[in-house]
Protein backbone atom coordinates (compact mmCIF):
# COMPACT_ATOMS: atom_id res chain seq x y z
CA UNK A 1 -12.92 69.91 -70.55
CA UNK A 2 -12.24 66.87 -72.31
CA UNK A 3 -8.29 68.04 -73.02
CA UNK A 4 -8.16 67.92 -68.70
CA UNK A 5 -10.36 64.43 -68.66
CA UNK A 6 -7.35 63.25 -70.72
CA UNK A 7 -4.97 64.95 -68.78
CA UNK A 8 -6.36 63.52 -66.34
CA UNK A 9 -6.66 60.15 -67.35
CA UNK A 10 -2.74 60.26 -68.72
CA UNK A 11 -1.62 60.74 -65.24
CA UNK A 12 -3.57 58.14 -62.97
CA UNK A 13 -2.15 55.84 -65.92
CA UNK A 14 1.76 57.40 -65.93
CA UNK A 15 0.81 57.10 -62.03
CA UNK A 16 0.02 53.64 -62.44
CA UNK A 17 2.72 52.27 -64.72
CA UNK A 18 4.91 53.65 -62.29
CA UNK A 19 3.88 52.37 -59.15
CA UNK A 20 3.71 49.17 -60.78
CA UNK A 21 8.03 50.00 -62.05
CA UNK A 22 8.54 50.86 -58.42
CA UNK A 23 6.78 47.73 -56.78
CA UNK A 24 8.89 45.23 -59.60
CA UNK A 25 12.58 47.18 -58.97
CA UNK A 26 11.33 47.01 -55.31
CA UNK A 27 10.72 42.56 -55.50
CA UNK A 28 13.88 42.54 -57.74
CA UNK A 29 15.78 44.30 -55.09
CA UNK A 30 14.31 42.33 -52.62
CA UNK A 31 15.10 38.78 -53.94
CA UNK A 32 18.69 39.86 -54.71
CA UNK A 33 19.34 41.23 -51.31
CA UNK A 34 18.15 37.84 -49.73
CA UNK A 35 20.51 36.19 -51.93
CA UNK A 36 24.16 35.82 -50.75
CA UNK A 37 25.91 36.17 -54.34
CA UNK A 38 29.68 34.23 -53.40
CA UNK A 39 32.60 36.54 -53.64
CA UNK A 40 34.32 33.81 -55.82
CA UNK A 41 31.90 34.29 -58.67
CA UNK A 42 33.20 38.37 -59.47
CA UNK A 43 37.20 36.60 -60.26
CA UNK A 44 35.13 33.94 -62.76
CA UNK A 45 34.91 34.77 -66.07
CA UNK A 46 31.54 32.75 -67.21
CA UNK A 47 31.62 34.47 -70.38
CA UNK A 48 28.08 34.66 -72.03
CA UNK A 49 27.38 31.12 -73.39
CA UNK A 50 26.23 28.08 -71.69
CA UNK A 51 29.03 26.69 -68.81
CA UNK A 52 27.98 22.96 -68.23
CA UNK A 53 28.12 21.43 -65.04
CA UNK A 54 29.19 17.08 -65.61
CA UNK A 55 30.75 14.53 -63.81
CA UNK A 56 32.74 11.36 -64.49
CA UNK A 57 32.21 8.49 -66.70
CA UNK A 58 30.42 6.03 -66.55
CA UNK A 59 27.38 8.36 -64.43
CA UNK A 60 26.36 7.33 -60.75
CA UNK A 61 23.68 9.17 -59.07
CA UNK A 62 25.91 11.81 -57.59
CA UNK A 63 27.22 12.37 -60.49
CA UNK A 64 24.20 13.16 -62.64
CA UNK A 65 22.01 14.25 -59.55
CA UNK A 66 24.53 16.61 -57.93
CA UNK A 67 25.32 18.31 -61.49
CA UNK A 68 21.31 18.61 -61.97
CA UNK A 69 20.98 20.52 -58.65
CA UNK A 70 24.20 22.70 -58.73
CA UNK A 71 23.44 23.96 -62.62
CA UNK A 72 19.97 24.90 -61.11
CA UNK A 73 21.90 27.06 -57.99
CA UNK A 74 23.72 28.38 -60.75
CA UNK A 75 20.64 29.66 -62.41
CA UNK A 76 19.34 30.84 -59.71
CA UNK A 77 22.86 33.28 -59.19
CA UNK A 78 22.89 34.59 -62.54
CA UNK A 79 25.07 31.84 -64.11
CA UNK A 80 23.53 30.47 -67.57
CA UNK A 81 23.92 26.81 -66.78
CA UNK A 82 23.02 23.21 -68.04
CA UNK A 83 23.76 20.13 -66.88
CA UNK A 84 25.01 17.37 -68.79
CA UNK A 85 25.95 13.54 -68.30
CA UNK A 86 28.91 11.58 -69.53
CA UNK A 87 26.85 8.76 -70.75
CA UNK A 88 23.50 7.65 -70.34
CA UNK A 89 21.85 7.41 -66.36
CA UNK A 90 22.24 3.27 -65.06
CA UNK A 91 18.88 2.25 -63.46
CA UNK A 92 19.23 3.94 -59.90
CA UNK A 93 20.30 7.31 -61.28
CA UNK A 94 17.08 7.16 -63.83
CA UNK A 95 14.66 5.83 -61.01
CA UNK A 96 15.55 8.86 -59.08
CA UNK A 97 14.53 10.99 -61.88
CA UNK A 98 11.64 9.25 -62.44
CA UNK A 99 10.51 9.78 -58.78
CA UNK A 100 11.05 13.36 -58.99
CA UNK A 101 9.73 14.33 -62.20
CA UNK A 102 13.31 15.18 -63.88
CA UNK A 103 14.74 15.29 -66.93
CA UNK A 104 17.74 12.79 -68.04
CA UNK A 105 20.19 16.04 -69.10
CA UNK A 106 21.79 15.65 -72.89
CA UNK A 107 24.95 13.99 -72.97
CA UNK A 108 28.03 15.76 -73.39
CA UNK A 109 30.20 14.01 -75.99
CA UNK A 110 33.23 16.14 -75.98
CA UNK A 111 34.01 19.03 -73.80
CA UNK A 112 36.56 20.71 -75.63
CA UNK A 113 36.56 24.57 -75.82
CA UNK A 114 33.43 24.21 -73.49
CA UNK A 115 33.11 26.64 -70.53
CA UNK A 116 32.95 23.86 -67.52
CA UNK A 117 32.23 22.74 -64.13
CA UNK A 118 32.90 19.13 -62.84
CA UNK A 119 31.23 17.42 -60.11
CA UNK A 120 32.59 14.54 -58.31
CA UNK A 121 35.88 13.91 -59.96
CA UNK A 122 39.01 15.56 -60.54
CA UNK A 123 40.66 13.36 -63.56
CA UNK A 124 40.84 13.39 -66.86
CA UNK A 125 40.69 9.97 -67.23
CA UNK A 126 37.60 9.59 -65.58
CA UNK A 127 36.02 12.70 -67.25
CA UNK A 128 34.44 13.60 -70.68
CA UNK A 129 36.05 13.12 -73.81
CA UNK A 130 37.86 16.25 -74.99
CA UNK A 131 38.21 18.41 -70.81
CA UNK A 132 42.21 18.32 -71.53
CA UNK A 133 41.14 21.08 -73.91
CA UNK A 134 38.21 22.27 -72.09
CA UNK A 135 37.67 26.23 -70.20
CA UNK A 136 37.37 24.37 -66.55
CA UNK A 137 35.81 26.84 -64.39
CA UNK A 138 35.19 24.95 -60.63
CA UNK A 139 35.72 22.10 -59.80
CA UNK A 140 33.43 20.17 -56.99
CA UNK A 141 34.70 16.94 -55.44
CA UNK A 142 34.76 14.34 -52.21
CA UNK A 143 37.52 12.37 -53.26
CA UNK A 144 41.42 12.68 -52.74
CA UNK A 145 43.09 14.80 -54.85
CA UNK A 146 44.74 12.27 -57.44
CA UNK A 147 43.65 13.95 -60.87
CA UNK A 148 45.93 15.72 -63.34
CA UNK A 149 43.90 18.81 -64.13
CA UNK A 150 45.43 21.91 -64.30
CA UNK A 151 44.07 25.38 -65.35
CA UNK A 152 45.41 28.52 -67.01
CA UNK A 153 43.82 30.26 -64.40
CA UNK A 154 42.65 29.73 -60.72
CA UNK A 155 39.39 28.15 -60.34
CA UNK A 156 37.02 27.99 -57.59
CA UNK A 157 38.09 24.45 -56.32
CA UNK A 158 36.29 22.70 -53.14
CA UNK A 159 37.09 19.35 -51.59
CA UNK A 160 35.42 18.31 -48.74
CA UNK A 161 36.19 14.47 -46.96
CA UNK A 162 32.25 13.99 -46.70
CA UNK A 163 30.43 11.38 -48.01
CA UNK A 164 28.57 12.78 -51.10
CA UNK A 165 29.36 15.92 -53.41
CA UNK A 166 25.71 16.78 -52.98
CA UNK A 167 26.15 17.46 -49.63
CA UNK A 168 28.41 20.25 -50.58
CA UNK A 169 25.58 21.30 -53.22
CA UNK A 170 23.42 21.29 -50.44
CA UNK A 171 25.73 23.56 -48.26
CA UNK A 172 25.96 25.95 -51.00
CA UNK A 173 22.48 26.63 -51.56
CA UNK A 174 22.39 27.41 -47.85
CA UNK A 175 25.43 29.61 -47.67
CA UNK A 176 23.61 31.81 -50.90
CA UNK A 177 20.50 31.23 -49.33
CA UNK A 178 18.76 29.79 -52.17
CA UNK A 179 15.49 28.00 -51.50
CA UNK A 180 15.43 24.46 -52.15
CA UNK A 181 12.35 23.32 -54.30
CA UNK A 182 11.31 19.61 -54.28
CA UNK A 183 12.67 18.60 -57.22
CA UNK A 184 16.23 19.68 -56.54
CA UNK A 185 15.99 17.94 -52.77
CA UNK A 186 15.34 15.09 -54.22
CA UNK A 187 18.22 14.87 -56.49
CA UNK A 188 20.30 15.80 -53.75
CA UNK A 189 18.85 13.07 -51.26
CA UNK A 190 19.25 10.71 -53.78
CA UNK A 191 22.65 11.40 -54.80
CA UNK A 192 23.49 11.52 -50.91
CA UNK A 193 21.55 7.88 -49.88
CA UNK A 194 22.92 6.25 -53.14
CA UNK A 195 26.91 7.48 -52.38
CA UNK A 196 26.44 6.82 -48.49
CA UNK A 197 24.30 3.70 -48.56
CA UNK A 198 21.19 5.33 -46.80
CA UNK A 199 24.04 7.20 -44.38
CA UNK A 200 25.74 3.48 -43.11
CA UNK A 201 28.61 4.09 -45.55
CA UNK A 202 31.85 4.58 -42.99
CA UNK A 203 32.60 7.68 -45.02
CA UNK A 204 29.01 9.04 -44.04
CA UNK A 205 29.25 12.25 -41.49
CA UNK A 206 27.67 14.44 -39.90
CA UNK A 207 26.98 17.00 -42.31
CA UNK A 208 25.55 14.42 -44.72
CA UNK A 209 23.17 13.44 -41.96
CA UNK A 210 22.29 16.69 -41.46
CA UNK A 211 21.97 17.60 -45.27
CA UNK A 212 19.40 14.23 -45.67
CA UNK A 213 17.20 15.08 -42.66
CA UNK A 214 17.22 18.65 -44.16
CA UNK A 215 16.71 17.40 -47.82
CA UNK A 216 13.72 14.79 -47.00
CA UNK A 217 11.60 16.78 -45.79
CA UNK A 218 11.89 19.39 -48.36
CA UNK A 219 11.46 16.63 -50.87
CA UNK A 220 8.29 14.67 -49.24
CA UNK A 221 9.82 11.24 -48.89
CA UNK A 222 8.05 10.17 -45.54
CA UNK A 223 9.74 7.13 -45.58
CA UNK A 224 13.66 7.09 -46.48
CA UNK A 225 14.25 3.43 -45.96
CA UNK A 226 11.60 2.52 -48.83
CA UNK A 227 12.89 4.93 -50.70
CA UNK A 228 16.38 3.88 -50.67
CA UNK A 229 15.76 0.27 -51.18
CA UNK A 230 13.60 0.99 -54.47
CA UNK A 231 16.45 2.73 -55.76
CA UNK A 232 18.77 -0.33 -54.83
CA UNK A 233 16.43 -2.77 -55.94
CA UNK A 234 16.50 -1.18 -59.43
CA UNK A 235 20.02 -1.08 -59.73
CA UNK A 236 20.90 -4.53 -58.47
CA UNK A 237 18.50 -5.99 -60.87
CA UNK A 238 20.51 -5.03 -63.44
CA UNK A 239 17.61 -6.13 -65.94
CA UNK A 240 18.77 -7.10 -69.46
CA UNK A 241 22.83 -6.68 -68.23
CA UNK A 242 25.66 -8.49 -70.06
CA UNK A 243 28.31 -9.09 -67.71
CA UNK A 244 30.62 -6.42 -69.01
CA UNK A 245 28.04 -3.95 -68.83
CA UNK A 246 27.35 -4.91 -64.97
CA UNK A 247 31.16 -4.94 -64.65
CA UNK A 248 31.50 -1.14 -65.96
CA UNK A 249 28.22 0.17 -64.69
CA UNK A 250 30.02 1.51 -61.77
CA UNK A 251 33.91 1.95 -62.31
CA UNK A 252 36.71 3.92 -62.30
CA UNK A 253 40.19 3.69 -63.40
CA UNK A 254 43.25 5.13 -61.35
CA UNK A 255 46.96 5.30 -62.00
CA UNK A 256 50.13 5.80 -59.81
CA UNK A 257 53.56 5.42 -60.29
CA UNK A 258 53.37 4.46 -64.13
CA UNK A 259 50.61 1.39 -62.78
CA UNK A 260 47.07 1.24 -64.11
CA UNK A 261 44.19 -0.29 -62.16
CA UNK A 262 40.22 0.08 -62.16
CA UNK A 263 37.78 -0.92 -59.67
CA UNK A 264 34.36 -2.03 -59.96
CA UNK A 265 31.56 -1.74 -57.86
CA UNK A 266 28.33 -3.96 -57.60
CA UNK A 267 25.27 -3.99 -55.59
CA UNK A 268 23.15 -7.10 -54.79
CA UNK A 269 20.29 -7.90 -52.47
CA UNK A 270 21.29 -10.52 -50.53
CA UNK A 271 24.31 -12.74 -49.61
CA UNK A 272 23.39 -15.72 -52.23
CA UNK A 273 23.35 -13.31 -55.31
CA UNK A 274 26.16 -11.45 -53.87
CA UNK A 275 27.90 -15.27 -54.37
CA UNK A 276 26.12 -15.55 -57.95
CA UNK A 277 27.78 -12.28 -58.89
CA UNK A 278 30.95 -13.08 -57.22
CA UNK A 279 31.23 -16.41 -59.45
CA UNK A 280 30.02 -15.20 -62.51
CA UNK A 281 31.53 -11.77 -62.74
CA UNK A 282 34.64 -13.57 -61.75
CA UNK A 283 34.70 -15.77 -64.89
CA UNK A 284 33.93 -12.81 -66.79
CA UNK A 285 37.12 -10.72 -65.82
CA UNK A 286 39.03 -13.86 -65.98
CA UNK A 287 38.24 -14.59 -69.73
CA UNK A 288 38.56 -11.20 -70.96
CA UNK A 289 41.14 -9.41 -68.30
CA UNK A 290 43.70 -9.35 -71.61
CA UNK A 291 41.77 -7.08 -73.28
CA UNK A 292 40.71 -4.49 -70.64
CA UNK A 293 44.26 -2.91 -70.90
CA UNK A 294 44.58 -2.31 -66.78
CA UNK A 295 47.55 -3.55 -65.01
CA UNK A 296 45.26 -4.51 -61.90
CA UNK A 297 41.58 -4.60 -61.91
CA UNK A 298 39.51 -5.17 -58.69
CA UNK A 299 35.72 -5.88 -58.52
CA UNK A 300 34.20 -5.14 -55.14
CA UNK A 301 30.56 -6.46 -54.24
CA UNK A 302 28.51 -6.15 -51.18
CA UNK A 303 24.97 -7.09 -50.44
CA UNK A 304 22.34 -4.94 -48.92
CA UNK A 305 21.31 -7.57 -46.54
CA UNK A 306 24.35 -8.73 -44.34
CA UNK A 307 26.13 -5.34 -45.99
CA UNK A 308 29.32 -7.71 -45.68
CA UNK A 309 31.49 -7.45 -49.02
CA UNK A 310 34.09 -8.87 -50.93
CA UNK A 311 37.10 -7.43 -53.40
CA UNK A 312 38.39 -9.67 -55.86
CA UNK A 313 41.71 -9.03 -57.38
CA UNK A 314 43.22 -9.14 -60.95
CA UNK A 315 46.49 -9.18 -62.07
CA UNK A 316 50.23 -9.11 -60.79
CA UNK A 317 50.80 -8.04 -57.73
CA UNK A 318 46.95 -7.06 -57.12
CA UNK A 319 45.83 -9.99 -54.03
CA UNK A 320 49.71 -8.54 -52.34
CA UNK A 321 48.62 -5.26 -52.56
CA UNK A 322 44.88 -5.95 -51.59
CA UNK A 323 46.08 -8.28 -48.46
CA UNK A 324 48.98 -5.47 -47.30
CA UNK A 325 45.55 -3.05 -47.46
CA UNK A 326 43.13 -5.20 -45.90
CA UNK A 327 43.58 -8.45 -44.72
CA UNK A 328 41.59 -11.80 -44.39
CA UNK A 329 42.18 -12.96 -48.12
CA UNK A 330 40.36 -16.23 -49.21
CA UNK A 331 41.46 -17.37 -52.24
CA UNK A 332 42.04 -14.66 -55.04
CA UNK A 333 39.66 -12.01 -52.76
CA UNK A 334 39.59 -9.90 -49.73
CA UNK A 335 36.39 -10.70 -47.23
CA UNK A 336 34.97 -7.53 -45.03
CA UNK A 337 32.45 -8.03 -42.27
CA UNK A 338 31.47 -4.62 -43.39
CA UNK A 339 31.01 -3.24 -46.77
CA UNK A 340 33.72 -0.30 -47.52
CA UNK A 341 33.08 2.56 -50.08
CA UNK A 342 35.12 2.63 -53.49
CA UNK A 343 36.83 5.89 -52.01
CA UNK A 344 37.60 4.28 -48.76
CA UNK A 345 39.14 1.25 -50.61
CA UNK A 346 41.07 3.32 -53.23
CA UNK A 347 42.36 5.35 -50.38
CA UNK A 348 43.73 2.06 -48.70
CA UNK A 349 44.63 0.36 -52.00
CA UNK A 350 46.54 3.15 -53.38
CA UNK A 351 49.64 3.70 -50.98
CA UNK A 352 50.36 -0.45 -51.19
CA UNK A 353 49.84 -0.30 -55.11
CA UNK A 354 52.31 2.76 -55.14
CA UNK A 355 54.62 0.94 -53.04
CA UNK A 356 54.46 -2.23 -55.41
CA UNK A 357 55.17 -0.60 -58.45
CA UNK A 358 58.40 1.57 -56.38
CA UNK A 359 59.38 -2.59 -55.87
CA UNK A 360 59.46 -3.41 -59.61
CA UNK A 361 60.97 -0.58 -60.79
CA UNK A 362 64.27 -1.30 -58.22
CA UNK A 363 64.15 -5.34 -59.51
CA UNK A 364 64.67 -4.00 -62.96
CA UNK A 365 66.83 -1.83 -62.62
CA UNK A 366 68.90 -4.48 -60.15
């Protein structure tokens, strides 16, 4: 009697155990069906170590943000990935993360013989120390396609002319139909409001609007407006800034036709410390333009009150290849009515610069 109580006993439990095998394999199957795996992922060799997901140097909010939520998508397909910065977060990028309860990701000091993704760039001169010798896997991006990187093999490459590489983050968490928690909208929304200027930007469309209403509600931020403008308000305060380090806290450096220039972006508040920064980031460059080894350097400010801007140019040729561009020069700078992105002005800048350098090249050789 008590050899069939055991019996007995062994099989509701064998029963048990597997009903409760059955019911996991059946949730596993479950959240893997609703998943949309992409077909690109099965011609990627990942490998089995960490693939890290950075963008450029020095770190804007799209950057770091973007490579935070698309490591996490990652995850969430099978992928074991970590994002990392080029350099430590400015004060926008680390008020964002504040807000949201997310960790500042390590800093990747050389990427060489690292499996990796980039996010919002496409050059090596803009990237991490050491990606010439790096395993570049995909490569996410909003800008034109001016980089040097190549790949021993093809990679999973996309480009969109939006205003914000989140946004394409965004889009691929709803093509794989990957839920978005609140932390990861919020990075996203951030990186979208900081790259489009709360959606005004004129590279702004209508899938970033789309991917910010989507995004703020799934993050809680009732108010976008306030938001924004306490992320502005800590980056233009640039609190305990040397002038070089407001100079470089947002810049890039570009090259064409054997000519080297960078440009600089700044934020201010209003139109009178737009004119403070103007003046004394001005005699800044001018002291030390020897030593920043650029043939051209231009410094573009706008404030967030008029949103009117200015680009001052450094360097031969720079104000004829700013005016062919834009127009309405005043003295060594270019005046807009209306604030222009860095993309939007490299895109302009870029063809005259190119055509400049074409111009000194015939003169010597004449």
């Amino acid at each position: 009697m008590l050899n069939k109580n055991h019996s007995v006993l062994l099989g509701c439990t064998l029963y048990l155990i597997g009903l409760l095998i059955f019911h996991t394999t059946v949730e596993g199957a479950v959240r893997q069906r609703d998943i949309n795996y992409p077909a690109y992922m099965q011609g990627i060799d990942y490998g089995t170590g960490v693939t890290y997901i950075v963008g450029h140097n020095p770190p804007d909010s799209d950057t770091v943000c973007t490579a935070i939520a698309y490591a996490n998508l990652k995850r969430e397909l099978g992928i074991n990935a970590e994002a990392r910065i080029a350099a430590h977060p400015n004060a926008e990028t680390a008020y964002a993360l504040r807000y949201f309860g997310v960790r500042e990701p390590l800093v990747l000091e050389n990427a060489s013989g690292q499996n990796i993704i980039l996010v919002d760039h496409n050059s090596f001169a803009q990237a991490v120390k050491g990606m010439e010798s790096a395993n570049i896997l995909e490569v996410l991006d909003h800008h034109n396609m001016i980089g040097d990187i190549k790949t021993a093999t093809p990679i999973y490459y996309r480009n969109m002319p939006i205003g914000c590489t989140a946004t394409i983050v965004w889009l691929e968490y709803i093509e794989a139909n990957v839920p978005i928690k609140r932390d990861m909208a919020g990075m996203m929304l951030s990186a979208i409001l900081s790259d489009t200027d709360n959606l005004q930007s004129n590279t702004t469309t209508d899938l970033d609007r789309q991917a910010v209403y989507n995004l703020e509600e799934k993050a809680g931020i009732k108010d976008r407006n306030s938001y924004f403008l306490a992320m502005e308000e800590e980056f233009a305060a640039y609190k305990d800034m040397s002038d070089k380090d407001i100079f470089y806290s947002d810049y890039k450096e570009f090259m064409i036709n054997g000519i080297s220039y960078g440009c600089a972006t700044v934020v201010a508040l209003t139109p009178e410390k737009r004119h403070n920064l103007e003046k004394r980031l001005g005699d800044w460059v001018l002291k030390n333009y020897s030593t920043q080894k650029m043939d051209m350097l231009f410094l573009k400010i706008h404030d967030l009150e008029t949103y009117a801007a200015t680009i001052s140019c450094y360097g031969d040729g720079a104000l004829e290849c700013a005016t062919e561009a834009f127009g309405n020069v005043e003295e060594n700078k270019i005046v807009l009515e209306s604030n222009l992105s860095r993309k939007k002005v490299i895109r302009l800048l870029q063809p005259q610069i190119g055509k400049w350098a074409n111009i000194q090249t015939r003169n010597k050789a004449a």
